[in-house]
PDB file of N, CA and C in Angstrom:
ATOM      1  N   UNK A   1     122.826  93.127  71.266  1.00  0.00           N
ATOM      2  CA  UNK A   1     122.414  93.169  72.656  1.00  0.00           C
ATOM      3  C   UNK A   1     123.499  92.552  73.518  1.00  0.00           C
ATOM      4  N   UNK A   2     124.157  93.719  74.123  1.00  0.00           N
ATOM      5  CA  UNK A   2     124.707  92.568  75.699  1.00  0.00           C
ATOM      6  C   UNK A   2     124.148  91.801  76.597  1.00  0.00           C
ATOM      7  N   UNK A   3     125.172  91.456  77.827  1.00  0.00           N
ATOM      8  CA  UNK A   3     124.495  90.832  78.343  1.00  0.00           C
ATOM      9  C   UNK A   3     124.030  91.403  79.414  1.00  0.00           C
ATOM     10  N   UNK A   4     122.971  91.174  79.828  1.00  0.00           N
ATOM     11  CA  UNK A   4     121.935  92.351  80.872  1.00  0.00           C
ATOM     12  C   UNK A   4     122.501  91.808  81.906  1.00  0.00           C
ATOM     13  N   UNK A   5     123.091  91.673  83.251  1.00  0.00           N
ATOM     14  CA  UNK A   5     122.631  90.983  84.467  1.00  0.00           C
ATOM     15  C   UNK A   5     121.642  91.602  85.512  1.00  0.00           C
ATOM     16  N   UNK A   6     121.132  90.473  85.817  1.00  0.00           N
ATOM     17  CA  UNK A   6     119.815  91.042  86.820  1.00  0.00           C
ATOM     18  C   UNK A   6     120.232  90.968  87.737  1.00  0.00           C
ATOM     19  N   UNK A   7     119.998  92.005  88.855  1.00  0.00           N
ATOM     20  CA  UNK A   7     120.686  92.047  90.170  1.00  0.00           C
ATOM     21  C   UNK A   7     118.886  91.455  90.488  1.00  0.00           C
ATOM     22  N   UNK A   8     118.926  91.033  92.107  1.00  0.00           N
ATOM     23  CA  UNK A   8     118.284  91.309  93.388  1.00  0.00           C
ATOM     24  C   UNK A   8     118.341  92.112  93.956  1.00  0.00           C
ATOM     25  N   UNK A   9     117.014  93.077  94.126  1.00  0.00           N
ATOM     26  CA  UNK A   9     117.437  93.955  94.894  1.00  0.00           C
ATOM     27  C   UNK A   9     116.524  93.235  96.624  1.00  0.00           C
ATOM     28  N   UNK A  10     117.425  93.367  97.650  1.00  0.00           N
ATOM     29  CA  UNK A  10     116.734  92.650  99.091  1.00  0.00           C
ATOM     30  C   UNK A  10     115.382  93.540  99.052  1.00  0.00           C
ATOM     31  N   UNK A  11     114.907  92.797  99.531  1.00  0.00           N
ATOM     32  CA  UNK A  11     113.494  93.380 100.520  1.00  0.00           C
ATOM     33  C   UNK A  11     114.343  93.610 101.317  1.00  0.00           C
ATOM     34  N   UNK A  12     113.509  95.424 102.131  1.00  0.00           N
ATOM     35  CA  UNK A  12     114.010  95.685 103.787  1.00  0.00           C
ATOM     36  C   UNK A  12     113.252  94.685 104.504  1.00  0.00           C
ATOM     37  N   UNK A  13     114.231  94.482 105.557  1.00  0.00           N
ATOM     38  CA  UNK A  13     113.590  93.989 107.174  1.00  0.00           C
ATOM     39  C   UNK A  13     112.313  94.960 107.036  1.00  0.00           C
ATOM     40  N   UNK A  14     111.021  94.290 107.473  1.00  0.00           N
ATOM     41  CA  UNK A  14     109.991  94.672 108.155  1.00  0.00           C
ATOM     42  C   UNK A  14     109.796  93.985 109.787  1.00  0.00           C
ATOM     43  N   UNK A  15     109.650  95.145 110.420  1.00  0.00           N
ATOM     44  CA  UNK A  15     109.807  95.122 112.180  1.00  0.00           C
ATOM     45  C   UNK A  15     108.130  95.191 112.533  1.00  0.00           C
ATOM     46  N   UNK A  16     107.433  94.771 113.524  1.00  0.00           N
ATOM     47  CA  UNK A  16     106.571  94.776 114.136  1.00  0.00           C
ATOM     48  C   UNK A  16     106.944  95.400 115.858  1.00  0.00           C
ATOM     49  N   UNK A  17     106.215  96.102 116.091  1.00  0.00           N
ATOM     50  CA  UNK A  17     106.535  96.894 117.892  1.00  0.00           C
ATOM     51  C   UNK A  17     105.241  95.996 118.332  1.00  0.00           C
ATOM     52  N   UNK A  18     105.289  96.200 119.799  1.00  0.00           N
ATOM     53  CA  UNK A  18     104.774  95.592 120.749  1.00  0.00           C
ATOM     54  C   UNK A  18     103.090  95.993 120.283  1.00  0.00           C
ATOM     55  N   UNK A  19     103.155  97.343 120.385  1.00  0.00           N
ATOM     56  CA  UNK A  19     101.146  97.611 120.116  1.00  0.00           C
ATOM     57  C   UNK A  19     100.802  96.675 118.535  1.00  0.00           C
ATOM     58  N   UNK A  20     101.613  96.679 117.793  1.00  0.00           N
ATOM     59  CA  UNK A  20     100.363  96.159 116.350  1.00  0.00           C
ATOM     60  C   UNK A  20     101.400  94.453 116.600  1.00  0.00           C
ATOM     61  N   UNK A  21     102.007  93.774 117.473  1.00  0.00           N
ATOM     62  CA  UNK A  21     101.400  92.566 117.751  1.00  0.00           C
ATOM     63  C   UNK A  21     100.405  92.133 118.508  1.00  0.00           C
ATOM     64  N   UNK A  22     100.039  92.828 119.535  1.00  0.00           N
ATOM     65  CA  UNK A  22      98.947  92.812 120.304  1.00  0.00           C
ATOM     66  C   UNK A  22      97.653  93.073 119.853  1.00  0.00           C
ATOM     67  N   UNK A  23      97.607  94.305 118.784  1.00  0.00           N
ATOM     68  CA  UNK A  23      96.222  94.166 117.601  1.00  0.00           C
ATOM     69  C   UNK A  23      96.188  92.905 116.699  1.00  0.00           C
ATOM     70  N   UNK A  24      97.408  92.672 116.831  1.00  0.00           N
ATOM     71  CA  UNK A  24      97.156  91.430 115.416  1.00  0.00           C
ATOM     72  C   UNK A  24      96.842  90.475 116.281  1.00  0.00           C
ATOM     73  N   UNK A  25      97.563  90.012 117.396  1.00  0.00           N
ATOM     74  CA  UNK A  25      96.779  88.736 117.800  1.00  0.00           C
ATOM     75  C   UNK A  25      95.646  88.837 118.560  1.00  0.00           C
ATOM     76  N   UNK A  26      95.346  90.316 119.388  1.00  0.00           N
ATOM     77  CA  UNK A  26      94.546  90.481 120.193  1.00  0.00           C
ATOM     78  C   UNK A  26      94.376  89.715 121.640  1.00  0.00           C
ATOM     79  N   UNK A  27      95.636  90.201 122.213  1.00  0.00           N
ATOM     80  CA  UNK A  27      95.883  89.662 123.124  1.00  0.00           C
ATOM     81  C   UNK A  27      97.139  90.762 123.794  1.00  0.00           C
ATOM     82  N   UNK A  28      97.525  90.771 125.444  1.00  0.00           N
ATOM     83  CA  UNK A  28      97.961  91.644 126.243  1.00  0.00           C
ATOM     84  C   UNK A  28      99.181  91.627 125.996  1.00  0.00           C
ATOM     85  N   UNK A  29     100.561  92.483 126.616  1.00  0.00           N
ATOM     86  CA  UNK A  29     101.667  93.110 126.419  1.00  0.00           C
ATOM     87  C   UNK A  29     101.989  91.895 127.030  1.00  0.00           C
ATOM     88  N   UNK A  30     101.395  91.361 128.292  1.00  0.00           N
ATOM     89  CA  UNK A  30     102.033  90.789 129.094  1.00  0.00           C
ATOM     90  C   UNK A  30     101.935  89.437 128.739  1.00  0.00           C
ATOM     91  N   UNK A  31     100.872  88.621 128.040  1.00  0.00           N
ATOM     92  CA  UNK A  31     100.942  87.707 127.227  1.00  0.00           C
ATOM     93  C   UNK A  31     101.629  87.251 126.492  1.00  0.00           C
ATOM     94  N   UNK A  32     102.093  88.317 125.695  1.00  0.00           N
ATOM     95  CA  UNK A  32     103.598  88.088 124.747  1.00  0.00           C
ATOM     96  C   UNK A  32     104.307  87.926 125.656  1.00  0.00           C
ATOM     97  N   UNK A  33     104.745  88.805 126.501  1.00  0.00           N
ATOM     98  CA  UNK A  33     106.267  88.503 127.409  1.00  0.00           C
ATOM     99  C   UNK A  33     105.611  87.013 127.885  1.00  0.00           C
ATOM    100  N   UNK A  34     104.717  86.809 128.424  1.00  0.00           N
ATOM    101  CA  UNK A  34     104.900  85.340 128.947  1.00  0.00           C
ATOM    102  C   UNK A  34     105.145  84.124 128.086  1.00  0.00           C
ATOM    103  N   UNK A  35     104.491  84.325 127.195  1.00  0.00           N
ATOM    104  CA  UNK A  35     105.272  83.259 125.736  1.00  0.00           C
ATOM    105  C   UNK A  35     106.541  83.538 125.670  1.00  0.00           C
ATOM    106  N   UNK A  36     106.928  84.175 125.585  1.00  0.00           N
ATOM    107  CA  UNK A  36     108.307  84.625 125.002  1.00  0.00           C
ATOM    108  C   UNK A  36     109.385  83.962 126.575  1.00  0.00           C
ATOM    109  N   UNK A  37     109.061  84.244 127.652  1.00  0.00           N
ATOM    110  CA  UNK A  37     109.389  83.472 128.424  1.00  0.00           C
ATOM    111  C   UNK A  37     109.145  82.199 128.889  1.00  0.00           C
ATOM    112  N   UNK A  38     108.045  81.505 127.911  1.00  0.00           N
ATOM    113  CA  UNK A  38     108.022  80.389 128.191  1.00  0.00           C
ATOM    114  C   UNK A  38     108.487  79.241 126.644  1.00  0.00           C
ATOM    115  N   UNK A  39     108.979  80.217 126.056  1.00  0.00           N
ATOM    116  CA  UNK A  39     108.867  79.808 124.638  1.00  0.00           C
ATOM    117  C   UNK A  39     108.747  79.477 123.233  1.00  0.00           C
ATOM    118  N   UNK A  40     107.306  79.875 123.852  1.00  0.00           N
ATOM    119  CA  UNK A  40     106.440  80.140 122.647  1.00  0.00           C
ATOM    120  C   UNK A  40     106.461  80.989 121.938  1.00  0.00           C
ATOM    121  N   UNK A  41     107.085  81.911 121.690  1.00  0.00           N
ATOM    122  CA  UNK A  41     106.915  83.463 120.774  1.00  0.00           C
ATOM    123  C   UNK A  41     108.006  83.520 120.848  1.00  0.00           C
ATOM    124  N   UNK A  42     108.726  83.985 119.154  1.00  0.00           N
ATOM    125  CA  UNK A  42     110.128  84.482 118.692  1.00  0.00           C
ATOM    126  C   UNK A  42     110.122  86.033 119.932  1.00  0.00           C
ATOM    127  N   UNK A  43     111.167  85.439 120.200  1.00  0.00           N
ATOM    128  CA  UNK A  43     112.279  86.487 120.922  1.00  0.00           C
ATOM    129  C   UNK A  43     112.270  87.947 119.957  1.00  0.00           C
ATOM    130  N   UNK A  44     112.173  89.201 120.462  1.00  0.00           N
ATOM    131  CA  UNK A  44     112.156  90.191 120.092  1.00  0.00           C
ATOM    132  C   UNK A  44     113.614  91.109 119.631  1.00  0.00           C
ATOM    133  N   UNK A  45     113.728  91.634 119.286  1.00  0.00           N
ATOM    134  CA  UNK A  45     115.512  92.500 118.693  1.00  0.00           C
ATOM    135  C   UNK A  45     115.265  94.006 119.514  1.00  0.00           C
ATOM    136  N   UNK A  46     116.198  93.598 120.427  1.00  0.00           N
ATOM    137  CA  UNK A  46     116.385  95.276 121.254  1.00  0.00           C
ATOM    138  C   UNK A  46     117.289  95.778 120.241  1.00  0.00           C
ATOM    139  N   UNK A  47     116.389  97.390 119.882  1.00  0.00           N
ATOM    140  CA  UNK A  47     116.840  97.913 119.547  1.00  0.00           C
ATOM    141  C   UNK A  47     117.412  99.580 120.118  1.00  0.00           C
ATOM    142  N   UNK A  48     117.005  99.789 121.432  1.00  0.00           N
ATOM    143  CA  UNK A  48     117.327 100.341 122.551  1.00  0.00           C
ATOM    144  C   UNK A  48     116.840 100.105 123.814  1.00  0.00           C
ATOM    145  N   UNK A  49     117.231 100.594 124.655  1.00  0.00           N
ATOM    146  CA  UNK A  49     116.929 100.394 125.739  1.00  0.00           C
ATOM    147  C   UNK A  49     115.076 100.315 126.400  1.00  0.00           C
ATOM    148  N   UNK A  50     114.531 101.196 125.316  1.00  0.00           N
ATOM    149  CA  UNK A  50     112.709 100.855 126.085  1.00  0.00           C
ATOM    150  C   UNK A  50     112.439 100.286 124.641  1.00  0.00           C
ATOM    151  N   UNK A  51     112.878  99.927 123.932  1.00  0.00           N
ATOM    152  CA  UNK A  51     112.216  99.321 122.641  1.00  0.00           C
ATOM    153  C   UNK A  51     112.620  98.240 122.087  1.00  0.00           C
ATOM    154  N   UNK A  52     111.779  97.516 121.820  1.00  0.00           N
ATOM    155  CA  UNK A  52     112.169  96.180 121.453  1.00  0.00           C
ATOM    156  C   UNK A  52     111.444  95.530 119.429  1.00  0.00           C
ATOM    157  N   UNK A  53     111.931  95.238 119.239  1.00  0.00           N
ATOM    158  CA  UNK A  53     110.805  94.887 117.939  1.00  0.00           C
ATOM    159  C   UNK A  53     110.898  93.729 117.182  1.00  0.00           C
ATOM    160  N   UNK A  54     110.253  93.259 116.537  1.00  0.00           N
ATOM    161  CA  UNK A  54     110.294  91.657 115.960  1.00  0.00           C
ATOM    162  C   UNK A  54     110.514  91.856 114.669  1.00  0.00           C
ATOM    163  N   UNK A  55     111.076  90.641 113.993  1.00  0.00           N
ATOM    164  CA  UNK A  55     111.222  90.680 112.498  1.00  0.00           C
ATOM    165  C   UNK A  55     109.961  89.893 112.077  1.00  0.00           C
ATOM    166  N   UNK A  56     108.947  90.751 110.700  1.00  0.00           N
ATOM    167  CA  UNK A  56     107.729  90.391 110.765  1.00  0.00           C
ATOM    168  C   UNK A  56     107.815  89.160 109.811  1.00  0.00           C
ATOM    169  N   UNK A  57     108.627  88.380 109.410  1.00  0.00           N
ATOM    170  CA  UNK A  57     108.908  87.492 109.098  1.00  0.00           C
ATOM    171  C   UNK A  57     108.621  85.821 109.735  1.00  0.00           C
ATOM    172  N   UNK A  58     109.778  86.735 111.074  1.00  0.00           N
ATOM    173  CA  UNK A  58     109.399  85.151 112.216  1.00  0.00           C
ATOM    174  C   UNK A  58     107.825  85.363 112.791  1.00  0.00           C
ATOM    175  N   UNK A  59     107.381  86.247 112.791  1.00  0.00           N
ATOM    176  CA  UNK A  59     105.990  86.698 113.278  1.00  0.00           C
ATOM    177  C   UNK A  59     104.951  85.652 112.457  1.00  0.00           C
ATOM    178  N   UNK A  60     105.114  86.152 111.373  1.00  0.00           N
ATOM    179  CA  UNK A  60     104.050  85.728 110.178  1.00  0.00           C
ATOM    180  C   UNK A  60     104.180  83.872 110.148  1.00  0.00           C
ATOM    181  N   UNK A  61     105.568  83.586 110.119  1.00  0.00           N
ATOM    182  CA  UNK A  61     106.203  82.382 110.295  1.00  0.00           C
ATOM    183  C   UNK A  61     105.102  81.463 111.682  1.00  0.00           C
ATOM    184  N   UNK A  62     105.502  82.379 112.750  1.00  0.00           N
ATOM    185  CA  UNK A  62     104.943  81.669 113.865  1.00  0.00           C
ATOM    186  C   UNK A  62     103.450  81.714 114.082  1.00  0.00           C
ATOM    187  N   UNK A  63     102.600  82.824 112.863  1.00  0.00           N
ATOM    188  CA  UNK A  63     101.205  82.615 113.397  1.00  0.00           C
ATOM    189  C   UNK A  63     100.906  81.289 112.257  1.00  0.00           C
ATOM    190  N   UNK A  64     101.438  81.245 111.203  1.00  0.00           N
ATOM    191  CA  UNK A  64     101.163  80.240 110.058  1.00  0.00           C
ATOM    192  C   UNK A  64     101.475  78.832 111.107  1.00  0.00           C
ATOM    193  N   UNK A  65     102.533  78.502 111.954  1.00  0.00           N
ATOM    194  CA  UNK A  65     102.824  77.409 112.154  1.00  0.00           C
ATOM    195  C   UNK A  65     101.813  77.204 113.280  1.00  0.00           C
ATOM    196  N   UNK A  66     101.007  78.506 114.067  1.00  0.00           N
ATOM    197  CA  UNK A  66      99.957  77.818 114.881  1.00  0.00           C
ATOM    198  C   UNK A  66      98.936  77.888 114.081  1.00  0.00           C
ATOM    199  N   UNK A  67      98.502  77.926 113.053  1.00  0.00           N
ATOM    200  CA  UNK A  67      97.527  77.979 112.501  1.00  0.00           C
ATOM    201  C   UNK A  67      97.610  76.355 112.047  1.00  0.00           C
ATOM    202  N   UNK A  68      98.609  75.859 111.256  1.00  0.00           N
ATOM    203  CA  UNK A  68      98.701  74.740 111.183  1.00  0.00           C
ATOM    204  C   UNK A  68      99.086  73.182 112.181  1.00  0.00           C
ATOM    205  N   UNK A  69      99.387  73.919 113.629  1.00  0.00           N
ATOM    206  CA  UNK A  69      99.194  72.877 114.749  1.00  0.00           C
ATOM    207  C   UNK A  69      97.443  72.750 114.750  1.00  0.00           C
ATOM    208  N   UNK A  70      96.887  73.651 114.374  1.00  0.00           N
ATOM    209  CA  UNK A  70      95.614  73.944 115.662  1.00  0.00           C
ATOM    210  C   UNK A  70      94.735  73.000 114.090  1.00  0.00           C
ATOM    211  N   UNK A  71      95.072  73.139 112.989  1.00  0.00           N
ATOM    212  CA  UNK A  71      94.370  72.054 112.339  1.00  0.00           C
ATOM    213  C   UNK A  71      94.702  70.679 111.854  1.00  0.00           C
ATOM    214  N   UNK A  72      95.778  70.938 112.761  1.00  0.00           N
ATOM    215  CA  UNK A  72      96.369  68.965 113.196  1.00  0.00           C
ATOM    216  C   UNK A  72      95.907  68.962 114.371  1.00  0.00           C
ATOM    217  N   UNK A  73      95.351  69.490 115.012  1.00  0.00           N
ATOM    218  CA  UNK A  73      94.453  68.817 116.194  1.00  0.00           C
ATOM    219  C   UNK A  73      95.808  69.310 117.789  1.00  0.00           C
ATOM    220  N   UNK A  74      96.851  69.780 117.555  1.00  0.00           N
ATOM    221  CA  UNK A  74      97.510  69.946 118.748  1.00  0.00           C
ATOM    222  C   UNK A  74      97.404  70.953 119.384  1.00  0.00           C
TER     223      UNK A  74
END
């Protein structure tokens, strides 16, 4: 037997668009933009000019980390 090497193969980027963040959190278009201008919500990746989309990574990232403010009491 040689020796095998195991590659990694990456996971693709998974993207989220504006409508299935708004189902997932259930909340308005314009809500996001106002987080996002005030802060609170990862910044989106233009990927042309009317489209914008998130990496569902920082998404998932940022609902876990309010999930865990909101049961520390902040």
């Amino acid at each position: 037997m040689g020796n095998a090497t195991q590659q990694t193969v990456p996971h693709p980027t998974q993207f989220y668009r504006l409508p299935s963040i708004k189902q997932k959190f259930q909340v308005s278009g314009s809500t996001i933009w106002s987080w996002i201008k005030q802060g609170k919500f990862p910044r989106g990746i233009k990927i042309s000019d009317n489209v914008t989309v998130w990496e569902s990574q920082a998404i998932e990232r940022w609902a876990a980390d309010r999930i865990a403010a909101s049961q520390a009491g902040k």
